[in-house]
C-alpha atoms as a PDB file:
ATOM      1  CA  UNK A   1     -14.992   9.018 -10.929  1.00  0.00           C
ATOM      2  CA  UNK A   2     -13.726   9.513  -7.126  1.00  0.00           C
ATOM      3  CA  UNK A   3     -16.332  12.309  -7.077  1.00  0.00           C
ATOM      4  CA  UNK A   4     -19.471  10.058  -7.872  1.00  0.00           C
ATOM      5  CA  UNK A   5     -18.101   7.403  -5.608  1.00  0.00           C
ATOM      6  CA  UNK A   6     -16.960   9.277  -2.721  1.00  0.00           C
ATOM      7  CA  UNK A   7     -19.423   8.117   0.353  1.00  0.00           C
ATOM      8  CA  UNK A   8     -20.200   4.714  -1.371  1.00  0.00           C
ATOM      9  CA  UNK A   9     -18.498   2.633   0.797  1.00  0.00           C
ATOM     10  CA  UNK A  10     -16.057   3.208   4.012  1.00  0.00           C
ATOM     11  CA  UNK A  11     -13.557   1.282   5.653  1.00  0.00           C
ATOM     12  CA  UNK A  12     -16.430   0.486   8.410  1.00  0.00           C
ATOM     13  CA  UNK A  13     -18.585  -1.215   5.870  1.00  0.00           C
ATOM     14  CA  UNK A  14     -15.984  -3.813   5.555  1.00  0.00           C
ATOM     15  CA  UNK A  15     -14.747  -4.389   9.257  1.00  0.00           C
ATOM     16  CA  UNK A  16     -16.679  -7.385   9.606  1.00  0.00           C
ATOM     17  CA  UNK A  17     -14.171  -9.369   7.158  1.00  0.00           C
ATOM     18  CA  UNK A  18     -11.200  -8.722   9.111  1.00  0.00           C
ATOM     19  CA  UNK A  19     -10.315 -10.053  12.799  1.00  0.00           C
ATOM     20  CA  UNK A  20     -11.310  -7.925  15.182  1.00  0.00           C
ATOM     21  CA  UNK A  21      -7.520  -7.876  17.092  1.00  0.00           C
ATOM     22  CA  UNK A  22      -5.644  -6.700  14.104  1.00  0.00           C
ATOM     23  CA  UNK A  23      -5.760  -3.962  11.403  1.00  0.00           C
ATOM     24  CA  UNK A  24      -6.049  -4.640   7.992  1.00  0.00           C
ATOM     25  CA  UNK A  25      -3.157  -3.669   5.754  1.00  0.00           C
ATOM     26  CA  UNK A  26      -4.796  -1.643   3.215  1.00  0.00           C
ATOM     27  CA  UNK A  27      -7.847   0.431   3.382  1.00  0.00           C
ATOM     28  CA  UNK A  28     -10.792  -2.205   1.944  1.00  0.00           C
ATOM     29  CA  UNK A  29     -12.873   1.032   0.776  1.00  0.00           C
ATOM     30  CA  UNK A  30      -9.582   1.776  -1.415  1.00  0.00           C
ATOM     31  CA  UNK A  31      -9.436  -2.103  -2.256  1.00  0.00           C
ATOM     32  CA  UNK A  32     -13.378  -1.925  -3.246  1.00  0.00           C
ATOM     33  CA  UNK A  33     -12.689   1.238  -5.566  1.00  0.00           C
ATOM     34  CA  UNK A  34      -9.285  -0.251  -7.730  1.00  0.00           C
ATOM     35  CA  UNK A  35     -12.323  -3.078  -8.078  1.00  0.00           C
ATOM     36  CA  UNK A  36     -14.829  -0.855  -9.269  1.00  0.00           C
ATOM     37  CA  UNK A  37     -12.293   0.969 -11.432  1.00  0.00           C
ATOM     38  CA  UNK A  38     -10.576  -2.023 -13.181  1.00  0.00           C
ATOM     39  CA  UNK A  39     -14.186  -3.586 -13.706  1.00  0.00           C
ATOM     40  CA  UNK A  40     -15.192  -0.279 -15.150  1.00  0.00           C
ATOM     41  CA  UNK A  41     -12.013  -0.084 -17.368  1.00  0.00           C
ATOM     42  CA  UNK A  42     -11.621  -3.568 -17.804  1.00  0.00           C
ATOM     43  CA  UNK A  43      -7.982  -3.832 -16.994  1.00  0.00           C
ATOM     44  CA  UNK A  44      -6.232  -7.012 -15.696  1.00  0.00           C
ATOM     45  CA  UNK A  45      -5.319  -7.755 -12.303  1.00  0.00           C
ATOM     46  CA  UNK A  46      -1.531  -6.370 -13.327  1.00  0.00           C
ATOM     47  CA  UNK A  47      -2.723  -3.394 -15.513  1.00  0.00           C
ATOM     48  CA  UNK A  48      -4.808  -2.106 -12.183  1.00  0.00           C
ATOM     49  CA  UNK A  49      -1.659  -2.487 -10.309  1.00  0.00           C
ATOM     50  CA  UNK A  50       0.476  -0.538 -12.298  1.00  0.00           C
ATOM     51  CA  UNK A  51      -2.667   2.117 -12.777  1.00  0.00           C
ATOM     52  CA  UNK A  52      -2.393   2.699  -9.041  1.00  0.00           C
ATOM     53  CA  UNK A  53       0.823   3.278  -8.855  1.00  0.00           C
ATOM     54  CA  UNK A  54       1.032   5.773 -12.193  1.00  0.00           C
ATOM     55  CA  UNK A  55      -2.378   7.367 -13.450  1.00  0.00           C
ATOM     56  CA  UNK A  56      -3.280  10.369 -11.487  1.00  0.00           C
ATOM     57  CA  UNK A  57      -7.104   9.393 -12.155  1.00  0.00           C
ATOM     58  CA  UNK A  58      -6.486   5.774  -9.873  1.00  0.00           C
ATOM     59  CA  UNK A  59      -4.163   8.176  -7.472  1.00  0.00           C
ATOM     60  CA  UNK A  60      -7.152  10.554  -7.119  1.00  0.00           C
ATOM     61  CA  UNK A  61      -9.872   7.881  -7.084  1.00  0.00           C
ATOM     62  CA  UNK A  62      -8.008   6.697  -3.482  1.00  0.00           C
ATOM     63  CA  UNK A  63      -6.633   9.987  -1.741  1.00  0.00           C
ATOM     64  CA  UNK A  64      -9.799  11.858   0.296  1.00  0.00           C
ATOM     65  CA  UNK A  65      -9.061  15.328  -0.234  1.00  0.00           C
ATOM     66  CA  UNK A  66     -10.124  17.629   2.247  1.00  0.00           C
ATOM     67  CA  UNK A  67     -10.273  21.570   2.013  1.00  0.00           C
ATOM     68  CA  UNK A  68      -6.934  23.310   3.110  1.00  0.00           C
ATOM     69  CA  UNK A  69      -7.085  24.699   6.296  1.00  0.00           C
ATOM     70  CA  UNK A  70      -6.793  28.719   6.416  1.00  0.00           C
ATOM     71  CA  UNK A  71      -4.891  30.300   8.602  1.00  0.00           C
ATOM     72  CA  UNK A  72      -5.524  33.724   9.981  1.00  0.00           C
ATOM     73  CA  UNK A  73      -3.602  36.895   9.203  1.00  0.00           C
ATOM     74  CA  UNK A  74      -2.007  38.020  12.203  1.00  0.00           C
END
């Protein structure tokens, strides 16, 4: 799922909802994908909680994974 909705939304799509002197709490593209996801899976406000904090799917869904970064043989 994270792979079809990676680059669907980003934290900057949201910025205009929160004051401009502080910094949200949680990442709103993260908040926007548990939404999508519990929609999608049609879990309860408490089952997507405790999805995000135990499925590897959710925990994948929110973690931007980036290639490892090689190092050169010496």
């Amino acid at each position: 799922m994270r792979d079809r909705l990676d680059g669907l939304w980003c934290d900057e799509d949201f910025a205009a909802w929160y004051p401009r002197d502080g910094r949200p709490g949680l990442s709103p593209a993260q908040l926007a994908t548990v939404c999508v996801l519990q929609f999608l899976l049609g879990l309860s406000d408490r089952q997507a909680a405790e999805a995000v904090r135990c499925r590897i799917d959710f925990k994948y869904a929110l973690v931007r994974h980036e290639a490892p970064v090689r190092r050169e043989a010496r």
